[in-house]
N, C-alpha and C. Protein backbone atom coordinates (compact mmCIF):
# COMPACT_ATOMS: atom_id res chain seq x y z
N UNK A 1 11.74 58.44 44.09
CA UNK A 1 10.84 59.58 44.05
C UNK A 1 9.39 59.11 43.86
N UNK A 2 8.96 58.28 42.93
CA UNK A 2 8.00 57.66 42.85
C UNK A 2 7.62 56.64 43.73
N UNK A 3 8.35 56.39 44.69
CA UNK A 3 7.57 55.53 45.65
C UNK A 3 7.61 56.53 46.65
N UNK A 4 7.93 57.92 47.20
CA UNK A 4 7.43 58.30 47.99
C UNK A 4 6.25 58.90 47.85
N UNK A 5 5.94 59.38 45.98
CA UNK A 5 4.83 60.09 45.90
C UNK A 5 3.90 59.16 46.14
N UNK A 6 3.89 58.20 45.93
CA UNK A 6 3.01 56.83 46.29
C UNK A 6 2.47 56.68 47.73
N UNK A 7 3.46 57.03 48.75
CA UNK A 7 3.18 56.67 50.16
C UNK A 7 2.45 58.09 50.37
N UNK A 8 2.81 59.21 50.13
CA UNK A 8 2.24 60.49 50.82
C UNK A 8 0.90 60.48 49.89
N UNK A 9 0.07 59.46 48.68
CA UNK A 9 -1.09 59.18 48.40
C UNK A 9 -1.49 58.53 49.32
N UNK A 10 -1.26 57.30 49.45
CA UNK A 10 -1.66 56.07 50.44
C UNK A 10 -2.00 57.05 51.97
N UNK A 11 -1.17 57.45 52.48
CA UNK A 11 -1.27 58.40 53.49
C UNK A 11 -2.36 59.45 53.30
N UNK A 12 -2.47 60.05 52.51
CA UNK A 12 -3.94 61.40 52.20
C UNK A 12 -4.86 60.45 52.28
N UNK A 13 -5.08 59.01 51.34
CA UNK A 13 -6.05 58.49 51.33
C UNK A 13 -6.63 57.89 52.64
N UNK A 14 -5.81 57.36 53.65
CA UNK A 14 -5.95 56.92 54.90
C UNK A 14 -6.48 58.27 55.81
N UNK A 15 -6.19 59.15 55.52
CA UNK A 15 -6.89 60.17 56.42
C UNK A 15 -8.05 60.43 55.81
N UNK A 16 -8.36 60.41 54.69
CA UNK A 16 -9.22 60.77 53.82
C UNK A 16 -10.69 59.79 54.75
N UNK A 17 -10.00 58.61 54.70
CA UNK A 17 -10.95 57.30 54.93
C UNK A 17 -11.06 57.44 56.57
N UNK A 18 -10.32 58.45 57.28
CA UNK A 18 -10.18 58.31 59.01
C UNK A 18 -11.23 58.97 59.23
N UNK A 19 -11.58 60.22 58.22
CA UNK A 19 -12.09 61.54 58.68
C UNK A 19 -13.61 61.34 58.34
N UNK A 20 -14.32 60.58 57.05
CA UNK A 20 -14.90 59.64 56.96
C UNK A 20 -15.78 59.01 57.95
N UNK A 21 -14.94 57.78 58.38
CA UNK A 21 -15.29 57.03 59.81
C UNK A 21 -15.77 58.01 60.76
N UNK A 22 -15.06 58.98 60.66
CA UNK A 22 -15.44 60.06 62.27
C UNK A 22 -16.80 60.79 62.29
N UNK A 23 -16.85 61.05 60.75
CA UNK A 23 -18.45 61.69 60.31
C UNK A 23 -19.23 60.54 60.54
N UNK A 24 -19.26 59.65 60.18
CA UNK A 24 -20.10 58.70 60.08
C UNK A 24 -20.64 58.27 61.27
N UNK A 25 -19.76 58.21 62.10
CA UNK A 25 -19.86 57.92 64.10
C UNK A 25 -20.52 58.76 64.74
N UNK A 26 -20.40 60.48 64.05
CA UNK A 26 -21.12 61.44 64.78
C UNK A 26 -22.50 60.96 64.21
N UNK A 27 -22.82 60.53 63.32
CA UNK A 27 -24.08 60.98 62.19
C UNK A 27 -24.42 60.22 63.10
N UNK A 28 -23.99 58.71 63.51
CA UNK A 28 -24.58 57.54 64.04
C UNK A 28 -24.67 58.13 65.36
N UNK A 29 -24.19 58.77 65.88
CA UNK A 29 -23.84 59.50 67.89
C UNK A 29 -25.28 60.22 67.81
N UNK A 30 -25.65 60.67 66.56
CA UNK A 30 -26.74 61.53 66.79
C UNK A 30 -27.93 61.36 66.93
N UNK A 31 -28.15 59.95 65.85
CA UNK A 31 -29.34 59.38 65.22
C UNK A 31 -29.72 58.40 66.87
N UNK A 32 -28.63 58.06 67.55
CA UNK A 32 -28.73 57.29 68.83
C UNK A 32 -29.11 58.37 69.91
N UNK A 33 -29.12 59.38 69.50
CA UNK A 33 -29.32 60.44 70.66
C UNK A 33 -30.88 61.04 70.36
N UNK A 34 -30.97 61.26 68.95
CA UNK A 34 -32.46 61.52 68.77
C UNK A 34 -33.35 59.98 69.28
N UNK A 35 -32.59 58.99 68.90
CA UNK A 35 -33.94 57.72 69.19
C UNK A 35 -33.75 57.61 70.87
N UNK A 36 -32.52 57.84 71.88
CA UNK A 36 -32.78 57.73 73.02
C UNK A 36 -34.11 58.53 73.42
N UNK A 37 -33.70 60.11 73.42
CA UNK A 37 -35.09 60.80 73.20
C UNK A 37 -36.46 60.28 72.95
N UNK A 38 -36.46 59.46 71.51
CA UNK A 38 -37.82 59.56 71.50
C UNK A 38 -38.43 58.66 72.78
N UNK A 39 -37.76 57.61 72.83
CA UNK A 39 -38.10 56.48 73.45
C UNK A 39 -38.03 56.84 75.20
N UNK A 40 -37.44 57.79 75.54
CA UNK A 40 -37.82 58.46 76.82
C UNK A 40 -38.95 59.53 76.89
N UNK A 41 -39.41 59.85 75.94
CA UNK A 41 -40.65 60.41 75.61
C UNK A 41 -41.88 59.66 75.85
N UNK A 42 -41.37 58.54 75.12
CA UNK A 42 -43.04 57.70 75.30
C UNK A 42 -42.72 56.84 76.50
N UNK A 43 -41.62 56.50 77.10
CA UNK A 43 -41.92 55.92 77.89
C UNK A 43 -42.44 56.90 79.25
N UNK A 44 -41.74 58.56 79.10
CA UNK A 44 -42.49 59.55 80.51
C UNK A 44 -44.42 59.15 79.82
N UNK A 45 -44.28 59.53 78.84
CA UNK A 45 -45.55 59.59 78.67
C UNK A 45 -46.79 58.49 79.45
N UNK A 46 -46.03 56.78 78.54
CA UNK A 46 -46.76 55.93 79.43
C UNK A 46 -46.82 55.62 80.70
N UNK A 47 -45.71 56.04 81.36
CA UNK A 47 -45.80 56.02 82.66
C UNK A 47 -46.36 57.41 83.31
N UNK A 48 -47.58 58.01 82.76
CA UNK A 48 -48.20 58.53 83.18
C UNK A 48 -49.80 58.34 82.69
N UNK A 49 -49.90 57.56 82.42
CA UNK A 49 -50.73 57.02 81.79
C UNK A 49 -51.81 55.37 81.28
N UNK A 50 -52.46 55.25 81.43
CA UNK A 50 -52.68 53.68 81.18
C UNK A 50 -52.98 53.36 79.87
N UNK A 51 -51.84 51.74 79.91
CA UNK A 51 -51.95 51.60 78.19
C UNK A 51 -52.79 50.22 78.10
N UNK A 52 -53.42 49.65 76.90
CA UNK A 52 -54.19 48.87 77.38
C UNK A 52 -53.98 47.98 76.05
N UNK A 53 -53.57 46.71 76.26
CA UNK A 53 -53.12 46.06 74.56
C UNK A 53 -54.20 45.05 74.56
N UNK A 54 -55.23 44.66 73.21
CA UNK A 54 -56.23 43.68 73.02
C UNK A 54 -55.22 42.60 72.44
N UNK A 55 -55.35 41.61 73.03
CA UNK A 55 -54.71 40.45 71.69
C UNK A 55 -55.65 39.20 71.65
N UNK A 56 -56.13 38.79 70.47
CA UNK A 56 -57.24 37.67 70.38
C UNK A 56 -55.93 36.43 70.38
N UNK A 57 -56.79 35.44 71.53
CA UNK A 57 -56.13 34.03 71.17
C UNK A 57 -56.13 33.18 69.83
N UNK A 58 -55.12 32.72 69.55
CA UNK A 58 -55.12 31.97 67.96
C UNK A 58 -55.62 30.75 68.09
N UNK A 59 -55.60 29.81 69.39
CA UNK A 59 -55.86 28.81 69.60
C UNK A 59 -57.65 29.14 70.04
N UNK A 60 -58.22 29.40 71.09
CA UNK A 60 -59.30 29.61 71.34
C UNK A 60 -60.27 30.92 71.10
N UNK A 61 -59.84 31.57 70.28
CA UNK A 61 -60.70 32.90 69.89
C UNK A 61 -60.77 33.87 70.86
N UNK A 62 -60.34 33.81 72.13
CA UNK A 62 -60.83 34.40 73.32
C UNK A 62 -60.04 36.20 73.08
N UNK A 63 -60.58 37.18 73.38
CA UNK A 63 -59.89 38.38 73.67
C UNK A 63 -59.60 38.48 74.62
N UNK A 64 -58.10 38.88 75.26
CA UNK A 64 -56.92 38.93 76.10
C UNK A 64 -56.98 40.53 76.26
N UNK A 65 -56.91 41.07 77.04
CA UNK A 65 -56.64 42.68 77.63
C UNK A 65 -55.64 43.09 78.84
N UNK A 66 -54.51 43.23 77.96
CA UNK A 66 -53.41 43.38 78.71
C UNK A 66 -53.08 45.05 79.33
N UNK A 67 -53.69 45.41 80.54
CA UNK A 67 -53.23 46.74 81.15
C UNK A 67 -51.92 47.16 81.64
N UNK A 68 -51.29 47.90 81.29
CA UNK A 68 -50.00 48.66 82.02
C UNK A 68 -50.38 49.71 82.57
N UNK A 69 -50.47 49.97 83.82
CA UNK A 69 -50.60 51.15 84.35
C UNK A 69 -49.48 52.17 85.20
N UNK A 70 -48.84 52.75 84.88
CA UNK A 70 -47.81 53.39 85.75
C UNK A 70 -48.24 54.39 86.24
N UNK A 71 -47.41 54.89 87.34
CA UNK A 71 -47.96 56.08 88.37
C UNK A 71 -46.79 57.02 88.75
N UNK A 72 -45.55 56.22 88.17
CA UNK A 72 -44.61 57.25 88.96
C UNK A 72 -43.98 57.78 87.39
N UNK A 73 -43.08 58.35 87.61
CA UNK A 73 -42.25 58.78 86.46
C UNK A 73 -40.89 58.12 86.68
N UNK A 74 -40.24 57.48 85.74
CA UNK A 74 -38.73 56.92 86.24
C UNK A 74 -37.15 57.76 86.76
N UNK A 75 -36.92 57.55 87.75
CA UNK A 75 -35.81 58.17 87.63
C UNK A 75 -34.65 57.68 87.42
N UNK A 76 -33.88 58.95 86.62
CA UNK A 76 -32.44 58.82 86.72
C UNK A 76 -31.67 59.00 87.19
């Protein structure tokens, strides 16, 4: 008797811990769905747009001006 009440614990607890995992996957399904978003946001954005990055050389002091310019919008 006591080792079945034992298994039908072990058993609640394993679902306990399944149901768990499953929240946790959506939470994570979601947080991957808001950051796809953002990051298709800025990228419609920059590709409508020109972006323009300064970076000073470490070796010769010189300022570097790196342009991206896009024109189309990407498709899917």
């Amino acid at each position: 008797m006591v080792d079945r009440d034992e298994s039908i614990d072990v058993a609640d607890e394993q679902l306990l811990e399944i149901e768990r995992i499953k929240q946790r996957l959506d939470m994570l399904d979601q947080r991957l769905d808001n950051i796809d978003s953002m990051v298709t946001a800025v990228a419609e954005r920059i590709m409508s747009q020109l972006v323009a990055i300064n970076i000073t050389c470490p070796h010769c002091g010189k300022d570097v001006e790196i342009a991206i310019v896009g024109s189309q919008k990407p498709k899917l």
